[in-house]
PDB file of N, CA and C in Angstrom:
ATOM      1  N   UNK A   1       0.844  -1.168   0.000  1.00  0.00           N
ATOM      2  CA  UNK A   1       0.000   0.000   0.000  1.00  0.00           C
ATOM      3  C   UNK A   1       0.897   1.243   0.000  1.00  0.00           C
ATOM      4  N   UNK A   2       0.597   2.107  -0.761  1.00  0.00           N
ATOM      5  CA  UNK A   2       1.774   3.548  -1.054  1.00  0.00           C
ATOM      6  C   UNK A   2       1.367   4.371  -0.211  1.00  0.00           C
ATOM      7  N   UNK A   3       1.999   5.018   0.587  1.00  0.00           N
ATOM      8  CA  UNK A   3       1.906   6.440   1.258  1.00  0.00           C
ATOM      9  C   UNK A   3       0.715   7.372   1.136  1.00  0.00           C
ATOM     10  N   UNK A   4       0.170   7.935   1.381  1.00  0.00           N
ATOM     11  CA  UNK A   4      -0.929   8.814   1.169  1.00  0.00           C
ATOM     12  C   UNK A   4       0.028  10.263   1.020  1.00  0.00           C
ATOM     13  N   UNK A   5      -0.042  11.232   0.034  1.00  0.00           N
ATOM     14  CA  UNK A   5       0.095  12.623   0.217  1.00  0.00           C
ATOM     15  C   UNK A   5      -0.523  13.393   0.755  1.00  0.00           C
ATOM     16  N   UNK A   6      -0.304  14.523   1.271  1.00  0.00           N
ATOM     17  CA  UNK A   6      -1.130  15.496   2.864  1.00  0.00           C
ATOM     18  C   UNK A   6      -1.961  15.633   1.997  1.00  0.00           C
ATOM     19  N   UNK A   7      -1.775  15.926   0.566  1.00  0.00           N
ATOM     20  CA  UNK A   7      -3.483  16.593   0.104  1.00  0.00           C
ATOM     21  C   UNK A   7      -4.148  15.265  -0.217  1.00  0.00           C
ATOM     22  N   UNK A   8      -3.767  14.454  -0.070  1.00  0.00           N
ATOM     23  CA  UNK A   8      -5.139  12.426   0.070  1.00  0.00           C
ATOM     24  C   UNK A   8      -5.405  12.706   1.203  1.00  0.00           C
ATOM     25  N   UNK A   9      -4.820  13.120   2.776  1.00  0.00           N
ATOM     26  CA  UNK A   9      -4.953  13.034   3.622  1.00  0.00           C
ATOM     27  C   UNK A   9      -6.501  13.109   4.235  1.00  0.00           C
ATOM     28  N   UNK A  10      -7.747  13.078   4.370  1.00  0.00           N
ATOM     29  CA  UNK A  10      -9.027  13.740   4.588  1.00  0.00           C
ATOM     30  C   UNK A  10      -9.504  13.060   5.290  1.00  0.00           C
ATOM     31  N   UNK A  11     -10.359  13.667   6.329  1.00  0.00           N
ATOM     32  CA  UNK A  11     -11.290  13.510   7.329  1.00  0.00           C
ATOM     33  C   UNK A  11     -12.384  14.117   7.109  1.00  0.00           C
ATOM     34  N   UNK A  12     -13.367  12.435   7.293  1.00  0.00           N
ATOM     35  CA  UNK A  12     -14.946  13.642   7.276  1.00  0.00           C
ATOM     36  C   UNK A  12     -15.472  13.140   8.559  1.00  0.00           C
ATOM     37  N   UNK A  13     -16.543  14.184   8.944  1.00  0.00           N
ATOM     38  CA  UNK A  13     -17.211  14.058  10.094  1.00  0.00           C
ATOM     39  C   UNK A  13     -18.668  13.828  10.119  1.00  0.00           C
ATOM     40  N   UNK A  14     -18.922  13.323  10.561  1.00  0.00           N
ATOM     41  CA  UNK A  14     -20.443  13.076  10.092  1.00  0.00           C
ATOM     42  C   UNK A  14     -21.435  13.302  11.281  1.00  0.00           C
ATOM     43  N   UNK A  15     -22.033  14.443  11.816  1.00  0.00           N
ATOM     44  CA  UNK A  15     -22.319  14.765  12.403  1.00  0.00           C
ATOM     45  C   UNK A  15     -23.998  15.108  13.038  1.00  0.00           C
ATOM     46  N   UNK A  16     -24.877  14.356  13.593  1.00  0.00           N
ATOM     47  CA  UNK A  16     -26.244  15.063  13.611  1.00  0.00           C
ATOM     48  C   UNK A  16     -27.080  15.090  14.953  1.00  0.00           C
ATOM     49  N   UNK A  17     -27.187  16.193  15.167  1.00  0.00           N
ATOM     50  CA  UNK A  17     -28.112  16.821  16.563  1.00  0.00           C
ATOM     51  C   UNK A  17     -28.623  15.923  17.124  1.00  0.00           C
ATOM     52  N   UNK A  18     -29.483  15.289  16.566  1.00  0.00           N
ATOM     53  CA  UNK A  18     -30.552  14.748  16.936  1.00  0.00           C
ATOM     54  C   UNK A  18     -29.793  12.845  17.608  1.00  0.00           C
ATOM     55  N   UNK A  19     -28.649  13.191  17.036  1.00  0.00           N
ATOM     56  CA  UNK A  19     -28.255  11.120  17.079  1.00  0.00           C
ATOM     57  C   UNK A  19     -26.880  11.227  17.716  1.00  0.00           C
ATOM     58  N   UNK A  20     -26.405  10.025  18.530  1.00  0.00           N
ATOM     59  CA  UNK A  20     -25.202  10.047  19.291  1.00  0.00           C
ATOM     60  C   UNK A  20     -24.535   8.645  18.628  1.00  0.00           C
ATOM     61  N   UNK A  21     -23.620   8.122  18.848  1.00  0.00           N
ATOM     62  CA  UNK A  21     -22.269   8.703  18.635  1.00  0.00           C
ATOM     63  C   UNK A  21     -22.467   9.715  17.060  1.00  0.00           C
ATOM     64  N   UNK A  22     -21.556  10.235  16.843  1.00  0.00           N
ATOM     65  CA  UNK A  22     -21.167  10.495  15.690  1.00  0.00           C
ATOM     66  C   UNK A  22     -20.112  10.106  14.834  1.00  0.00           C
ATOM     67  N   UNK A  23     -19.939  10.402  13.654  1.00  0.00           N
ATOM     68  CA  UNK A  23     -18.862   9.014  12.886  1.00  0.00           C
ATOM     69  C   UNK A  23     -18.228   9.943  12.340  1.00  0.00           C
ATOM     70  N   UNK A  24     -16.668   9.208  12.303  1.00  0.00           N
ATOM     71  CA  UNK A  24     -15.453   9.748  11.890  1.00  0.00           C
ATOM     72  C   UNK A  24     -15.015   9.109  11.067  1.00  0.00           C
ATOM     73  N   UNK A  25     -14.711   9.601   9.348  1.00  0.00           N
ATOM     74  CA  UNK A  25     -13.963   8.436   8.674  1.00  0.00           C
ATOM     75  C   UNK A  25     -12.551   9.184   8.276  1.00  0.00           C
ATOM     76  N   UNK A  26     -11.427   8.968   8.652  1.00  0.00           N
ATOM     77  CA  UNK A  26     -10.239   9.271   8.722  1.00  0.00           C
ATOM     78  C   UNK A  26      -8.948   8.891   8.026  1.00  0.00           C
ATOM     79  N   UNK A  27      -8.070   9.485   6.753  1.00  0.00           N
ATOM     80  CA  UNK A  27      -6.849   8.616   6.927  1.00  0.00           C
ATOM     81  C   UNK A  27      -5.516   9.421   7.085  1.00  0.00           C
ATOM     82  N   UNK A  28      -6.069  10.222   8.446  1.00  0.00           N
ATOM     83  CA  UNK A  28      -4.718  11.109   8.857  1.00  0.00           C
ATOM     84  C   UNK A  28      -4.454  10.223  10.263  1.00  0.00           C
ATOM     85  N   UNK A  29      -2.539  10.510   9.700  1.00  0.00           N
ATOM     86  CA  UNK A  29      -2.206   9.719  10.967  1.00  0.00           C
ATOM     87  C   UNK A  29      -2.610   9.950  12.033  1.00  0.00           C
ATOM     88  N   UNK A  30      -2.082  11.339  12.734  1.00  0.00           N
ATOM     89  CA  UNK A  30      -2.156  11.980  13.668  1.00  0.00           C
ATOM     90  C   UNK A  30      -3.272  11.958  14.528  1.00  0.00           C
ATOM     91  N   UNK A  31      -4.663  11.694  13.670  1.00  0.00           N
ATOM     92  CA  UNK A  31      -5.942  12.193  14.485  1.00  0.00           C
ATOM     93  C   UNK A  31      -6.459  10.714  14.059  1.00  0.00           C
ATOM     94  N   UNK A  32      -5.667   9.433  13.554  1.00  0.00           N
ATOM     95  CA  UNK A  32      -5.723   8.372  13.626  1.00  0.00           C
ATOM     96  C   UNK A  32      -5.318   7.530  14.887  1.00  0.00           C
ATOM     97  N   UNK A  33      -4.180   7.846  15.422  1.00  0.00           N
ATOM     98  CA  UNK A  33      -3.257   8.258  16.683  1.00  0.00           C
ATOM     99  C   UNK A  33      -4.055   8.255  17.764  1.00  0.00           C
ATOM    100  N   UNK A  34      -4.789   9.711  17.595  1.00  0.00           N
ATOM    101  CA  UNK A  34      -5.460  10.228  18.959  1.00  0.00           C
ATOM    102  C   UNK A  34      -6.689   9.035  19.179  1.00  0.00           C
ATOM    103  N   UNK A  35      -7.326   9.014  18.274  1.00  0.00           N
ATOM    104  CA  UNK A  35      -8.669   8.402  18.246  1.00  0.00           C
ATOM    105  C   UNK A  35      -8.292   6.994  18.416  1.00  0.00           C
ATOM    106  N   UNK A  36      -7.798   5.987  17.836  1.00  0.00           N
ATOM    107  CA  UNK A  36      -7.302   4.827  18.239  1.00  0.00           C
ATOM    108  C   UNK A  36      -6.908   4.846  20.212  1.00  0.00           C
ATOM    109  N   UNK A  37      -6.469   5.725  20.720  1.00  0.00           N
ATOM    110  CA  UNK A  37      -5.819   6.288  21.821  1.00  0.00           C
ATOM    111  C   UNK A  37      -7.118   5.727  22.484  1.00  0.00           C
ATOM    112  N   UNK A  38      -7.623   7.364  22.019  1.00  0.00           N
ATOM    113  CA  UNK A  38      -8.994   7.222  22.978  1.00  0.00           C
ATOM    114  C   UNK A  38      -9.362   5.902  23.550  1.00  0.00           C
ATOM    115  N   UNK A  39      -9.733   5.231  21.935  1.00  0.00           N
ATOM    116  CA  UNK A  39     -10.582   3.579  21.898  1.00  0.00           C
ATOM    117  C   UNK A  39     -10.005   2.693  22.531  1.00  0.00           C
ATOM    118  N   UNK A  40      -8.574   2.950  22.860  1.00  0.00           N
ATOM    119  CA  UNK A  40      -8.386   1.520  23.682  1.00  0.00           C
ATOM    120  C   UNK A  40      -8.773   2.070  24.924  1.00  0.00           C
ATOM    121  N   UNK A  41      -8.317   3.196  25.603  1.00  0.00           N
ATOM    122  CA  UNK A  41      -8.767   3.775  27.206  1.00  0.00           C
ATOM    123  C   UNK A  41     -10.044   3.980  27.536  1.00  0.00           C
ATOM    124  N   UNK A  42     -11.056   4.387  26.301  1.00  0.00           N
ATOM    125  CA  UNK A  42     -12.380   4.984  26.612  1.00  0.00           C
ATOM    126  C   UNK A  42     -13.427   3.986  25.968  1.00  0.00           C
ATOM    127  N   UNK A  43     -13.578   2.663  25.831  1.00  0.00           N
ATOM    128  CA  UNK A  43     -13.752   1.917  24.688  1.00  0.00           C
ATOM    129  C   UNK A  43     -15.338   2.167  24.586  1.00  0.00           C
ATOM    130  N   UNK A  44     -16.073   2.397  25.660  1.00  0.00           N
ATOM    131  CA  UNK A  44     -17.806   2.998  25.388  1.00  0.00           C
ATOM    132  C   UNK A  44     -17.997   4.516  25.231  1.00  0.00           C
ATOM    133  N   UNK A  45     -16.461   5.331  24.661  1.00  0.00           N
ATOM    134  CA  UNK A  45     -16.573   6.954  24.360  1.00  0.00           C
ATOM    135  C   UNK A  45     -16.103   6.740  22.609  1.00  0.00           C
ATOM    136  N   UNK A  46     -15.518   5.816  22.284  1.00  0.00           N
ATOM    137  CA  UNK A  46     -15.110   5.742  20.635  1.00  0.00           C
ATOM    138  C   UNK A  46     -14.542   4.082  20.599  1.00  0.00           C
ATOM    139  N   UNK A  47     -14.869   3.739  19.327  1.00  0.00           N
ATOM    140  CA  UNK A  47     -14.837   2.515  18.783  1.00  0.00           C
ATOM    141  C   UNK A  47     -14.569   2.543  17.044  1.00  0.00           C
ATOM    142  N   UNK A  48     -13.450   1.661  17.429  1.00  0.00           N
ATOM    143  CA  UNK A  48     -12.929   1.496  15.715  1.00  0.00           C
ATOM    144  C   UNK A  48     -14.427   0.912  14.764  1.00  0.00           C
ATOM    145  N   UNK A  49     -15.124   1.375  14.053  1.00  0.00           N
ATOM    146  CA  UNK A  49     -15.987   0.414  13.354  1.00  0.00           C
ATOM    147  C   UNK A  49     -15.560  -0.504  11.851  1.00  0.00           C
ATOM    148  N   UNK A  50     -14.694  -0.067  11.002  1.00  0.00           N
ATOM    149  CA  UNK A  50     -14.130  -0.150  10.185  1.00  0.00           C
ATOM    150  C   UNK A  50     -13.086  -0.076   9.816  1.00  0.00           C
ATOM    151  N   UNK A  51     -12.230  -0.218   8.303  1.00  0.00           N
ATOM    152  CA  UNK A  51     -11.123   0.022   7.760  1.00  0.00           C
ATOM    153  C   UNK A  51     -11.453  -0.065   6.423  1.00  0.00           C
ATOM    154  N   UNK A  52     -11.175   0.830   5.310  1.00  0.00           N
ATOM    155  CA  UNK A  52     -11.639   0.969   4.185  1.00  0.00           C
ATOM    156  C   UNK A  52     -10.347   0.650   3.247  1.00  0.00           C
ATOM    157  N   UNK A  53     -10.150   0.391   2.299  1.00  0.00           N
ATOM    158  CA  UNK A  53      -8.801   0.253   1.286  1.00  0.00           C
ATOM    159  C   UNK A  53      -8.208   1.093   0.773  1.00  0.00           C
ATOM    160  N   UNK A  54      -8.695   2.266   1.320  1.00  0.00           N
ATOM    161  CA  UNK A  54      -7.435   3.573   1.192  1.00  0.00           C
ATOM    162  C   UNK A  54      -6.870   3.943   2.452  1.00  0.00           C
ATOM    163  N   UNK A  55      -6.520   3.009   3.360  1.00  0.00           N
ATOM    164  CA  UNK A  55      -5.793   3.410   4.585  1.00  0.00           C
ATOM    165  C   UNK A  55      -7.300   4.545   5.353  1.00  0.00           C
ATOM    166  N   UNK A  56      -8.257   4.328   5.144  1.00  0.00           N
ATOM    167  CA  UNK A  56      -9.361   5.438   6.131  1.00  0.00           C
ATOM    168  C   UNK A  56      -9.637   4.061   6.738  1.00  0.00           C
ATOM    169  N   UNK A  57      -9.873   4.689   8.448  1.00  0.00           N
ATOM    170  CA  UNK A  57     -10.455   4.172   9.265  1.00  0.00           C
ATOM    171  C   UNK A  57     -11.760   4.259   9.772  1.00  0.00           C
ATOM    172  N   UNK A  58     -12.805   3.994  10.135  1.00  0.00           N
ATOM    173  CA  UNK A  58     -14.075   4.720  10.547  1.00  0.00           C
ATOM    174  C   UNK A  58     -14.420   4.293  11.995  1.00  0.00           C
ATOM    175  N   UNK A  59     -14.807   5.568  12.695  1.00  0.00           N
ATOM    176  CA  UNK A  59     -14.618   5.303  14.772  1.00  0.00           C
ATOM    177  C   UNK A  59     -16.353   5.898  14.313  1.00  0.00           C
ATOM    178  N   UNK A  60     -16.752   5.414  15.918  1.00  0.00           N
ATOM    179  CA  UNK A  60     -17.711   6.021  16.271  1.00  0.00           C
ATOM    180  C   UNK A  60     -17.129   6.650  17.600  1.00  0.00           C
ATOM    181  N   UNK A  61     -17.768   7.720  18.007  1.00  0.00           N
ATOM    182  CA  UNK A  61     -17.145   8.616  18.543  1.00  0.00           C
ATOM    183  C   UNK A  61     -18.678   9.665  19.623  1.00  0.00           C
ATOM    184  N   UNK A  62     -18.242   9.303  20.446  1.00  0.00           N
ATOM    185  CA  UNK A  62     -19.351   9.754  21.606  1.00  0.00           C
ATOM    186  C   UNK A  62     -19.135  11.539  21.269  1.00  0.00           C
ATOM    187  N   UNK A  63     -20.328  12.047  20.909  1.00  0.00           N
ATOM    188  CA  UNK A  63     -20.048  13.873  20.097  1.00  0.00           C
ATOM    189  C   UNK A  63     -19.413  14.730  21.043  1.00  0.00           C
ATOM    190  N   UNK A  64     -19.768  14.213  22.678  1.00  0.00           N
ATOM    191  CA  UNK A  64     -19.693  15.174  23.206  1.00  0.00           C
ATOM    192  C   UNK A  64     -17.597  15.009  23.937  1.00  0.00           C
ATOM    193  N   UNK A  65     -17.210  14.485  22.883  1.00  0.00           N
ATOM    194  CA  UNK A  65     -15.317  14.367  22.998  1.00  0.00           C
ATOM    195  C   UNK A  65     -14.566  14.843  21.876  1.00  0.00           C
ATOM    196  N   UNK A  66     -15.891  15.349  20.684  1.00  0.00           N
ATOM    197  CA  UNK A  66     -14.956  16.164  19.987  1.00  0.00           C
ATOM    198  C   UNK A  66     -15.505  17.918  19.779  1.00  0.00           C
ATOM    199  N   UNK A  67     -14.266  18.947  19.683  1.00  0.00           N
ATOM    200  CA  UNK A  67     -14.548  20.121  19.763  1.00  0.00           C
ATOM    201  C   UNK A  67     -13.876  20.866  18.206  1.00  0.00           C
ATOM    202  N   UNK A  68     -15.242  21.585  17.910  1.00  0.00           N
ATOM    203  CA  UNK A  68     -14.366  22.110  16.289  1.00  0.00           C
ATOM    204  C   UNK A  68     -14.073  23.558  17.163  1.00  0.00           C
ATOM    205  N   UNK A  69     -13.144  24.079  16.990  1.00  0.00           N
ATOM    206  CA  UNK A  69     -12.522  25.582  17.610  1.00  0.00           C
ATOM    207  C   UNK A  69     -12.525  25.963  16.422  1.00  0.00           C
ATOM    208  N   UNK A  70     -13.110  27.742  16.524  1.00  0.00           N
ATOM    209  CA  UNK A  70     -13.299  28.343  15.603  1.00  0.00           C
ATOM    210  C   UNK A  70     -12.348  29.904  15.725  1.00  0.00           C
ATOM    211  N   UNK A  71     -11.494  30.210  15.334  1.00  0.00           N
ATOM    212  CA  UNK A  71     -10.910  31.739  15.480  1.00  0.00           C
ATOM    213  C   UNK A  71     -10.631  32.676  14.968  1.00  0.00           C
ATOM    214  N   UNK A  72     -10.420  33.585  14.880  1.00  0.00           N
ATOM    215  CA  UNK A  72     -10.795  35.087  14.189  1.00  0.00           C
ATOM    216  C   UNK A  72      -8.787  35.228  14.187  1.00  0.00           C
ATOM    217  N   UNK A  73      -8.617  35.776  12.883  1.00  0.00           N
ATOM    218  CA  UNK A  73      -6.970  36.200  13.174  1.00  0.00           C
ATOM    219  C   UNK A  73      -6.406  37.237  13.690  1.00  0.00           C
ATOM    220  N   UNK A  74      -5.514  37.234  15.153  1.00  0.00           N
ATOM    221  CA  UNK A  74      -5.585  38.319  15.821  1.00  0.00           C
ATOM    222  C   UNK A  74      -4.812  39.547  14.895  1.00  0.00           C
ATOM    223  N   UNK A  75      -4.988  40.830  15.255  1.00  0.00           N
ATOM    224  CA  UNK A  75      -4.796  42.152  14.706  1.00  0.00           C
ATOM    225  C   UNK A  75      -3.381  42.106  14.797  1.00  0.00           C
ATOM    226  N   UNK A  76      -2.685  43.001  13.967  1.00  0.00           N
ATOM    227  CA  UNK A  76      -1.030  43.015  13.646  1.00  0.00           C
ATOM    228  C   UNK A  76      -0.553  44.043  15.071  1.00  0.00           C
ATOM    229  N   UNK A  77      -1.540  44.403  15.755  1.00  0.00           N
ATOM    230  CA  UNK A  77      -0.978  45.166  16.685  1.00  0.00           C
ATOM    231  C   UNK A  77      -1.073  43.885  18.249  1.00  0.00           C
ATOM    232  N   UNK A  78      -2.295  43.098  18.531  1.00  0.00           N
ATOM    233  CA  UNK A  78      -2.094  42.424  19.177  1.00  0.00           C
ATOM    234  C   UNK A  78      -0.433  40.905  18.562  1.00  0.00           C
ATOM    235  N   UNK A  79      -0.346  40.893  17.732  1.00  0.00           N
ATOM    236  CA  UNK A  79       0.687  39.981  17.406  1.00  0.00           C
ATOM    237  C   UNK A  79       2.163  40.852  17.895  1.00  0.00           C
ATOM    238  N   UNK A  80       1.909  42.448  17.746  1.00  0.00           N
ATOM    239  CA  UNK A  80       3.258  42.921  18.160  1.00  0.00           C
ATOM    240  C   UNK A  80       3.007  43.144  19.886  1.00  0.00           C
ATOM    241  N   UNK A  81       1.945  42.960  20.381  1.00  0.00           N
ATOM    242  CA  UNK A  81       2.532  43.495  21.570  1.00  0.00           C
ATOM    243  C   UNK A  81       2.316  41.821  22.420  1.00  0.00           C
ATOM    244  N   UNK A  82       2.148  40.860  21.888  1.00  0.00           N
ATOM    245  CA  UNK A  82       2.506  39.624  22.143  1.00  0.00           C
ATOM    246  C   UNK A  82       3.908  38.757  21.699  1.00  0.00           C
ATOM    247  N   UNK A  83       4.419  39.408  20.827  1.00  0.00           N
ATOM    248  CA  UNK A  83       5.669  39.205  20.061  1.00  0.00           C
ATOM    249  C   UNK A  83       6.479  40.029  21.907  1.00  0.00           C
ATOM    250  N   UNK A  84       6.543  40.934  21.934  1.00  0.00           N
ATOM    251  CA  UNK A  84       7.393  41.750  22.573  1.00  0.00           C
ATOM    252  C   UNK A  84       7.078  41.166  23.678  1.00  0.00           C
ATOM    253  N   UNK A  85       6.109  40.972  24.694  1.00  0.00           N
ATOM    254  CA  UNK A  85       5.763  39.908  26.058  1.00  0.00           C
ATOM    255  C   UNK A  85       6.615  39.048  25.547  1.00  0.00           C
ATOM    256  N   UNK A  86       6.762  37.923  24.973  1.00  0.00           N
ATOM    257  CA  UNK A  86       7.694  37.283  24.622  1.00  0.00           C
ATOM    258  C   UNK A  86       8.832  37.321  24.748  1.00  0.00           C
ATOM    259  N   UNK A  87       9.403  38.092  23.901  1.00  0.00           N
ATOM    260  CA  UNK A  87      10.770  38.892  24.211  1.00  0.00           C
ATOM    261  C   UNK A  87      11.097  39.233  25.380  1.00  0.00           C
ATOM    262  N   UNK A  88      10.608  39.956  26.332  1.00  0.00           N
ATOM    263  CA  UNK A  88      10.688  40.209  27.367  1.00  0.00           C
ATOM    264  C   UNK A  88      10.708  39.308  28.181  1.00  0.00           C
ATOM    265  N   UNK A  89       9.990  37.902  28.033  1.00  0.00           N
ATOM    266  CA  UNK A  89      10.055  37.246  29.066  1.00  0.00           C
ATOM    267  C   UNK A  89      10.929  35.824  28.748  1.00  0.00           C
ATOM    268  N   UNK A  90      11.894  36.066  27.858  1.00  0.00           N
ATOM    269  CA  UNK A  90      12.664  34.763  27.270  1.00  0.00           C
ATOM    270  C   UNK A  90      11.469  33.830  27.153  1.00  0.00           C
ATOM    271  N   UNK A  91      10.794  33.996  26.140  1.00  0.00           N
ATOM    272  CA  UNK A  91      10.219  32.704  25.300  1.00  0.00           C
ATOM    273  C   UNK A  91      10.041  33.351  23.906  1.00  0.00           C
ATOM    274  N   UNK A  92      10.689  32.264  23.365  1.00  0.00           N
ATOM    275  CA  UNK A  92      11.552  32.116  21.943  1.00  0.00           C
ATOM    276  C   UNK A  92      10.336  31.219  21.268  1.00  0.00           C
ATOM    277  N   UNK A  93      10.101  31.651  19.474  1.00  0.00           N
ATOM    278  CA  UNK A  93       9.307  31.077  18.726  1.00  0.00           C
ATOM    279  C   UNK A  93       9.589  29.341  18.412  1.00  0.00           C
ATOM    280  N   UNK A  94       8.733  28.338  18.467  1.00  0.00           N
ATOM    281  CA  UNK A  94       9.227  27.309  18.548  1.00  0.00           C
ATOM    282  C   UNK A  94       9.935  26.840  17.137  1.00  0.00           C
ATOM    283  N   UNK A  95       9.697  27.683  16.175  1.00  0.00           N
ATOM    284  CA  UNK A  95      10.306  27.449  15.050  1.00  0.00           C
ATOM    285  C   UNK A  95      11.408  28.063  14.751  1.00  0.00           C
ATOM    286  N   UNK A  96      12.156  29.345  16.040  1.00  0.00           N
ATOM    287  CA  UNK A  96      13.270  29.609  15.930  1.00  0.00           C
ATOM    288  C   UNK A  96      13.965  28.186  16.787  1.00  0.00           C
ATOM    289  N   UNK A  97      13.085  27.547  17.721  1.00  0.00           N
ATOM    290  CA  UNK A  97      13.914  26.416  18.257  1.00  0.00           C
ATOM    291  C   UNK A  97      14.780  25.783  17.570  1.00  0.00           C
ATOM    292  N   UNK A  98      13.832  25.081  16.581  1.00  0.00           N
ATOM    293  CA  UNK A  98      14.010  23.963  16.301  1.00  0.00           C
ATOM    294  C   UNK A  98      15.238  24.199  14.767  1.00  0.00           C
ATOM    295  N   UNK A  99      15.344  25.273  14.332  1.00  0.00           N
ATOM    296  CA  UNK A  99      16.405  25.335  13.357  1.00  0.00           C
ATOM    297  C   UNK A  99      17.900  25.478  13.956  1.00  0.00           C
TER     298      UNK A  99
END
């Protein structure tokens, strides 16, 4: 089976008010990772239901363990006077770390 590229990568969510669990069909590692996680520790909060032949997995997933965060992009003046708190308080960008 070949690698998936980030743009194959996709998750859908399948989501409805009215019905519990809700279903996840997934073939990103990462949030393949978490959710597998969950299912072995939480096994009546998410459950593997499937595996499809493009590397997607499908969980059911108790709704009230996943959160979509939604955010507004902060203003170039809050980024500078959070840049400078920073500075001031020795904490360094993690991507100046890591080079």
């Amino acid at each position: 089976m070949s690698k998936l590229t980030k743009r194959d990568r996709d998750t859908e969510i399948y989501y409805n008010q009215s019905s519990d669990p809700m279903q996840i069909r997934t073939n990103d590692s990462k949030l393949i990772q978490k959710l597998t996680a969950l299912a072995a520790d939480f096994p009546e909060l998410c459950r593997l239901t499937e595996e499809d032949e493009v590397c997607g997995l499908y969980f059911e997933v108790d709704k009230r363990r996943i959160s979509i965060h939604v955010t507004r992009p902060y203003s170039e003046e809050r980024r500078q006077r959070q840049s400078q708190w920073a500075k001031e308080n020795g904490i360094k960008h993690e991507a100046k770390l890591t080079q």
